[in-house]
C-alpha atoms as a PDB file:
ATOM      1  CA  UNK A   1     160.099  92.623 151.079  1.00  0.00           C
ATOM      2  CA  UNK A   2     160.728  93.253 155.043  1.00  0.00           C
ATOM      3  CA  UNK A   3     161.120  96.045 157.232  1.00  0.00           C
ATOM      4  CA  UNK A   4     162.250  94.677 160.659  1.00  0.00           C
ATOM      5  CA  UNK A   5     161.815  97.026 164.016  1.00  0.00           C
ATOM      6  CA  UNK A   6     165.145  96.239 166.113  1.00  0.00           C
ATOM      7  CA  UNK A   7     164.808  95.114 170.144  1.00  0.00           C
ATOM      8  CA  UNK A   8     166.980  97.435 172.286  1.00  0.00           C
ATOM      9  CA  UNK A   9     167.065  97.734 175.313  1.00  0.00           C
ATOM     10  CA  UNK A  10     166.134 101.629 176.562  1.00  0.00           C
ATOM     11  CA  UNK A  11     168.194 101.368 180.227  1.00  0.00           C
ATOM     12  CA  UNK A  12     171.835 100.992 178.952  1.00  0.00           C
ATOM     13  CA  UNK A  13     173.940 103.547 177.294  1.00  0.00           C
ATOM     14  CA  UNK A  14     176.367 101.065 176.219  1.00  0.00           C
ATOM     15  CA  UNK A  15     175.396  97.967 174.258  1.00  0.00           C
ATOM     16  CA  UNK A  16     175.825  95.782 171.296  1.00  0.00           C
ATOM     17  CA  UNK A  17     174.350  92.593 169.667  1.00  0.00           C
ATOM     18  CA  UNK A  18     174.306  90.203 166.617  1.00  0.00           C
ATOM     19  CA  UNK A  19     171.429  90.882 164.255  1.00  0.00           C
ATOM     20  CA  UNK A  20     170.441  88.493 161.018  1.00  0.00           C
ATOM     21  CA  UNK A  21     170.156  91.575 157.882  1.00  0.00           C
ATOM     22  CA  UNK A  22     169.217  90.143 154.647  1.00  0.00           C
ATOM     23  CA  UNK A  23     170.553  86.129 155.645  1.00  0.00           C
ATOM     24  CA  UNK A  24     174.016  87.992 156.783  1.00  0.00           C
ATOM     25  CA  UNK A  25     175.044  88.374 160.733  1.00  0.00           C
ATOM     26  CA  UNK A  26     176.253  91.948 161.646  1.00  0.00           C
ATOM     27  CA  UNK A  27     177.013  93.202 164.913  1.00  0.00           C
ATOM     28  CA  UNK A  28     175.671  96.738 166.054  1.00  0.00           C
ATOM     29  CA  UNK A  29     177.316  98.515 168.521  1.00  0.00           C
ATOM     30  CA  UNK A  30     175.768 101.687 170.432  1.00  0.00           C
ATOM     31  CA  UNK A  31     177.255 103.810 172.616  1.00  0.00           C
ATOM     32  CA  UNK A  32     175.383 107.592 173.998  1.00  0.00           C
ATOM     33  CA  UNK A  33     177.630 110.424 174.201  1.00  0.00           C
ATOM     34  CA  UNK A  34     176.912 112.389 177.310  1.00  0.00           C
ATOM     35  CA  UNK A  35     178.544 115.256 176.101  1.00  0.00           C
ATOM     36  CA  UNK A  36     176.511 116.235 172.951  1.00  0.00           C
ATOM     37  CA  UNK A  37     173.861 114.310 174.238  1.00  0.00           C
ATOM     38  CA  UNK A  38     173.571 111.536 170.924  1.00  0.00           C
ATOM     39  CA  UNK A  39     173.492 107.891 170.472  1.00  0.00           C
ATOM     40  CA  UNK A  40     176.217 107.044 167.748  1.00  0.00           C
ATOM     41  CA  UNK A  41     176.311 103.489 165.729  1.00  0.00           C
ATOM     42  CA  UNK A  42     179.226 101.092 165.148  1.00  0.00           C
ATOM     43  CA  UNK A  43     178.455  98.503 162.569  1.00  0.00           C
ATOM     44  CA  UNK A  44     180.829  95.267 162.478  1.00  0.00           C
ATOM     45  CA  UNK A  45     180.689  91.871 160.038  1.00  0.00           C
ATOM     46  CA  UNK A  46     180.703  88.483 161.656  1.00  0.00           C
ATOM     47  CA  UNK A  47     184.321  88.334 161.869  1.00  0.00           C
ATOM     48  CA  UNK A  48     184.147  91.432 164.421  1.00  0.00           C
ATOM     49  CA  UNK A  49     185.392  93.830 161.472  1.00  0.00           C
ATOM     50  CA  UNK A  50     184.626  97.221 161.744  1.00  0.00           C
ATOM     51  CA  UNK A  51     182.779  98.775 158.612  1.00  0.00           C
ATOM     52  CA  UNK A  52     181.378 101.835 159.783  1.00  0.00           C
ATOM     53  CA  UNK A  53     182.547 103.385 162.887  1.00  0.00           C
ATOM     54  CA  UNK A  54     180.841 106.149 165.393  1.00  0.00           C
ATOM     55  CA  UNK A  55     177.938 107.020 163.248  1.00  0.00           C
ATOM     56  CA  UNK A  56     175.787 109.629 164.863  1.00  0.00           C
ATOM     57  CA  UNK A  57     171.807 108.467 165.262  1.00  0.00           C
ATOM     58  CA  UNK A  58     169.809 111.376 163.621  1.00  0.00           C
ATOM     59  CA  UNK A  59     165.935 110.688 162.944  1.00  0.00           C
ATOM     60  CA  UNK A  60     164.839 109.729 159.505  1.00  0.00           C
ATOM     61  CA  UNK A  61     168.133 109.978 158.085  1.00  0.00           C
ATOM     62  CA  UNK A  62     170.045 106.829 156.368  1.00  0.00           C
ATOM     63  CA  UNK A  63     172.692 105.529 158.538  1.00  0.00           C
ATOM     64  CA  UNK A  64     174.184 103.230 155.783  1.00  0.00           C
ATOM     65  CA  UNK A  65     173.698 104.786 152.361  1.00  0.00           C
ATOM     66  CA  UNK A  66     176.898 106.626 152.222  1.00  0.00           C
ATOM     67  CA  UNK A  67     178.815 103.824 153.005  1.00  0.00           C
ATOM     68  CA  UNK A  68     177.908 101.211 150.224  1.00  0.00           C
ATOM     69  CA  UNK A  69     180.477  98.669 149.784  1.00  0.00           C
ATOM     70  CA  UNK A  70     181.050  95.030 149.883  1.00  0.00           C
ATOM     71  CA  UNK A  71     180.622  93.334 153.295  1.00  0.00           C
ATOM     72  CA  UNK A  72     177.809  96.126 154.291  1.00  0.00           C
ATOM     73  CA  UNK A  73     174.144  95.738 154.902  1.00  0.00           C
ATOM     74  CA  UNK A  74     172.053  95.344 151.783  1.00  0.00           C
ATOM     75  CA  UNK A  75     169.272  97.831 153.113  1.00  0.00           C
ATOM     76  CA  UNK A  76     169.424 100.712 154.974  1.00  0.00           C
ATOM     77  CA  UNK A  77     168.882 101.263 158.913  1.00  0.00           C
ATOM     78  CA  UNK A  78     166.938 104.405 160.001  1.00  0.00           C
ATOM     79  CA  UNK A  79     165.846 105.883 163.239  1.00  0.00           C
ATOM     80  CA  UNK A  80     161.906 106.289 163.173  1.00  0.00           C
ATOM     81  CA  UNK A  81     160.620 108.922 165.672  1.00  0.00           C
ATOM     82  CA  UNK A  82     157.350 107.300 166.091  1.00  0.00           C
ATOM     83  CA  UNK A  83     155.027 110.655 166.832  1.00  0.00           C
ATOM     84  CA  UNK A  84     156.291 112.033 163.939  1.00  0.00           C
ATOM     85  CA  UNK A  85     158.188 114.945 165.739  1.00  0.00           C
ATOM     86  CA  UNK A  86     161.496 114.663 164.478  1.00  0.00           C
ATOM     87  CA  UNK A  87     162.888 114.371 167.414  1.00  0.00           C
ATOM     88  CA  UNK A  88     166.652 112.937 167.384  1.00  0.00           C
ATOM     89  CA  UNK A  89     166.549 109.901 170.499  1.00  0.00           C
ATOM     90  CA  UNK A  90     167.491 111.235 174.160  1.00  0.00           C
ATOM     91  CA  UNK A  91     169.213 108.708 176.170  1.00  0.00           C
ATOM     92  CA  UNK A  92     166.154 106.626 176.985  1.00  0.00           C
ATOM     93  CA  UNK A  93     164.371 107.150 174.024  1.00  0.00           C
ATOM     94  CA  UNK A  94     166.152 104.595 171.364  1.00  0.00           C
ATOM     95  CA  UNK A  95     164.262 101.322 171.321  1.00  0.00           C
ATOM     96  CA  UNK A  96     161.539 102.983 173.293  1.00  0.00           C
ATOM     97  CA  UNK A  97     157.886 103.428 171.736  1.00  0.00           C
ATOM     98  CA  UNK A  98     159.250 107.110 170.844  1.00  0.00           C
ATOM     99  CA  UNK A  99     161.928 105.825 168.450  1.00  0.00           C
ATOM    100  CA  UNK A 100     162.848 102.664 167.116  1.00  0.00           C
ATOM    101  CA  UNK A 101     165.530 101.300 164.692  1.00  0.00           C
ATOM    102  CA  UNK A 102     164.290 100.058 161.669  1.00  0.00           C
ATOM    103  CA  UNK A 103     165.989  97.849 159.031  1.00  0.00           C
ATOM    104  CA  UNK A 104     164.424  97.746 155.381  1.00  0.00           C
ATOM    105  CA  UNK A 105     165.662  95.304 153.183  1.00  0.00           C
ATOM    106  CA  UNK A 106     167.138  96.296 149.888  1.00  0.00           C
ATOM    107  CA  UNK A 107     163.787  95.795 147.742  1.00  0.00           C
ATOM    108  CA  UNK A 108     161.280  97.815 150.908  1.00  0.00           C
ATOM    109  CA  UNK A 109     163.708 100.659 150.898  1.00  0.00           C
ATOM    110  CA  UNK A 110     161.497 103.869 150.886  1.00  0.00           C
ATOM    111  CA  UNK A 111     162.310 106.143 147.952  1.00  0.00           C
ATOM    112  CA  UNK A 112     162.974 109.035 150.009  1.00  0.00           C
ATOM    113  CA  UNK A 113     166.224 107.223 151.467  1.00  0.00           C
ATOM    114  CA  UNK A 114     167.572 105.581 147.763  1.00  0.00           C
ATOM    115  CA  UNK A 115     170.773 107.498 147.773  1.00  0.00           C
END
Protein backbone atom coordinates (compact mmCIF):
# COMPACT_ATOMS: atom_id res chain seq x y z
CA UNK A 1 0.00 0.00 0.00
CA UNK A 2 1.24 3.71 -1.10
CA UNK A 3 -0.20 6.94 -1.53
CA UNK A 4 2.45 9.18 -3.23
CA UNK A 5 2.06 13.27 -3.04
CA UNK A 6 3.26 14.47 -6.68
CA UNK A 7 6.19 17.45 -6.99
CA UNK A 8 4.88 20.29 -9.21
CA UNK A 9 6.04 23.06 -9.68
CA UNK A 10 3.38 26.11 -8.58
CA UNK A 11 5.05 29.02 -11.13
CA UNK A 12 4.25 27.46 -14.58
CA UNK A 13 0.95 27.10 -16.21
CA UNK A 14 2.24 24.78 -18.68
CA UNK A 15 4.15 21.63 -17.74
CA UNK A 16 4.58 17.96 -17.96
CA UNK A 17 6.79 15.10 -16.57
CA UNK A 18 7.43 11.29 -16.33
CA UNK A 19 6.13 9.77 -13.11
CA UNK A 20 6.82 5.87 -11.91
CA UNK A 21 2.69 4.66 -10.93
CA UNK A 22 2.54 1.22 -9.70
CA UNK A 23 6.31 0.03 -11.51
CA UNK A 24 4.73 1.67 -14.92
CA UNK A 25 6.12 5.22 -16.43
CA UNK A 26 3.28 7.66 -17.42
CA UNK A 27 3.63 11.06 -18.50
CA UNK A 28 1.29 13.88 -17.01
CA UNK A 29 0.68 16.77 -18.81
CA UNK A 30 -0.95 20.09 -17.26
CA UNK A 31 -1.98 22.91 -18.83
CA UNK A 32 -4.34 26.10 -16.83
CA UNK A 33 -7.02 27.48 -18.82
CA UNK A 34 -7.16 31.20 -18.35
CA UNK A 35 -10.45 31.42 -19.54
CA UNK A 36 -12.50 29.31 -17.03
CA UNK A 37 -9.84 29.69 -14.76
CA UNK A 38 -8.96 25.48 -14.27
CA UNK A 39 -6.00 23.31 -14.46
CA UNK A 40 -6.94 20.33 -16.86
CA UNK A 41 -4.82 16.83 -17.00
CA UNK A 42 -3.44 14.94 -20.01
CA UNK A 43 -2.30 11.49 -19.13
CA UNK A 44 0.13 9.66 -21.75
CA UNK A 45 1.95 5.90 -21.59
CA UNK A 46 5.65 5.65 -22.13
CA UNK A 47 5.37 5.50 -25.74
CA UNK A 48 3.91 9.24 -25.63
CA UNK A 49 0.25 7.75 -26.25
CA UNK A 50 -2.46 9.69 -25.23
CA UNK A 51 -5.03 7.86 -22.84
CA UNK A 52 -6.93 10.48 -21.35
CA UNK A 53 -6.97 13.84 -22.78
CA UNK A 54 -7.94 17.50 -21.18
CA UNK A 55 -9.30 16.27 -17.95
CA UNK A 56 -10.49 19.11 -15.81
CA UNK A 57 -8.72 19.19 -12.04
CA UNK A 58 -11.74 19.32 -9.59
CA UNK A 59 -10.91 18.69 -5.74
CA UNK A 60 -11.55 15.31 -4.28
CA UNK A 61 -12.91 13.95 -7.32
CA UNK A 62 -11.26 10.78 -9.25
CA UNK A 63 -9.49 11.84 -12.28
CA UNK A 64 -9.01 8.21 -13.58
CA UNK A 65 -11.91 6.03 -12.50
CA UNK A 66 -14.03 6.56 -15.48
CA UNK A 67 -11.50 5.74 -17.73
CA UNK A 68 -10.42 2.11 -16.69
CA UNK A 69 -8.79 0.30 -19.39
CA UNK A 70 -5.66 -1.43 -20.30
CA UNK A 71 -2.51 0.75 -20.49
CA UNK A 72 -4.06 3.18 -17.60
CA UNK A 73 -2.91 3.80 -14.10
CA UNK A 74 -3.74 1.05 -11.65
CA UNK A 75 -4.88 3.62 -8.86
CA UNK A 76 -6.52 6.63 -9.00
CA UNK A 77 -5.05 10.37 -8.95
CA UNK A 78 -6.99 12.99 -6.89
CA UNK A 79 -6.58 16.61 -6.12
CA UNK A 80 -6.40 17.04 -2.19
CA UNK A 81 -7.32 20.60 -1.02
CA UNK A 82 -5.24 20.42 2.01
CA UNK A 83 -7.47 22.87 4.50
CA UNK A 84 -10.22 20.93 3.77
CA UNK A 85 -12.17 23.77 1.91
CA UNK A 86 -13.00 22.29 -1.21
CA UNK A 87 -11.56 24.60 -3.00
CA UNK A 88 -10.86 23.59 -6.84
CA UNK A 89 -6.73 24.83 -7.43
CA UNK A 90 -6.29 28.60 -8.73
CA UNK A 91 -3.39 28.99 -10.93
CA UNK A 92 -0.76 28.91 -8.21
CA UNK A 93 -2.36 26.72 -6.00
CA UNK A 94 -1.66 23.03 -7.63
CA UNK A 95 1.44 21.54 -6.05
CA UNK A 96 1.32 24.27 -3.48
CA UNK A 97 0.72 23.40 0.37
CA UNK A 98 -3.10 24.32 -0.52
CA UNK A 99 -3.50 21.41 -2.96
CA UNK A 100 -1.52 18.64 -3.97
CA UNK A 101 -1.87 15.67 -6.41
CA UNK A 102 -2.04 12.52 -4.89
CA UNK A 103 -1.62 9.03 -6.41
CA UNK A 104 -3.03 5.92 -4.39
CA UNK A 105 -2.13 2.72 -5.53
CA UNK A 106 -4.77 0.23 -6.46
CA UNK A 107 -4.87 -1.63 -2.91
CA UNK A 108 -4.76 2.29 -0.68
CA UNK A 109 -7.59 3.49 -2.82
CA UNK A 110 -10.06 5.20 -0.35
CA UNK A 111 -13.55 3.70 -0.55
CA UNK A 112 -15.18 6.85 -1.22
CA UNK A 113 -13.38 6.99 -4.79
CA UNK A 114 -13.90 2.87 -5.77
CA UNK A 115 -16.02 3.57 -8.76
Amino acid sequence: MSVHTLPLPTNLPHFEFSVDLDDEVFVLEMRWNERDSSWYLTIKDSLDTILIAGRKVLVNLPLTSRFRRLGMPKGELIAIDTTGEDLDPGESDLGSRRVQLVYFDAASLPAEFVV
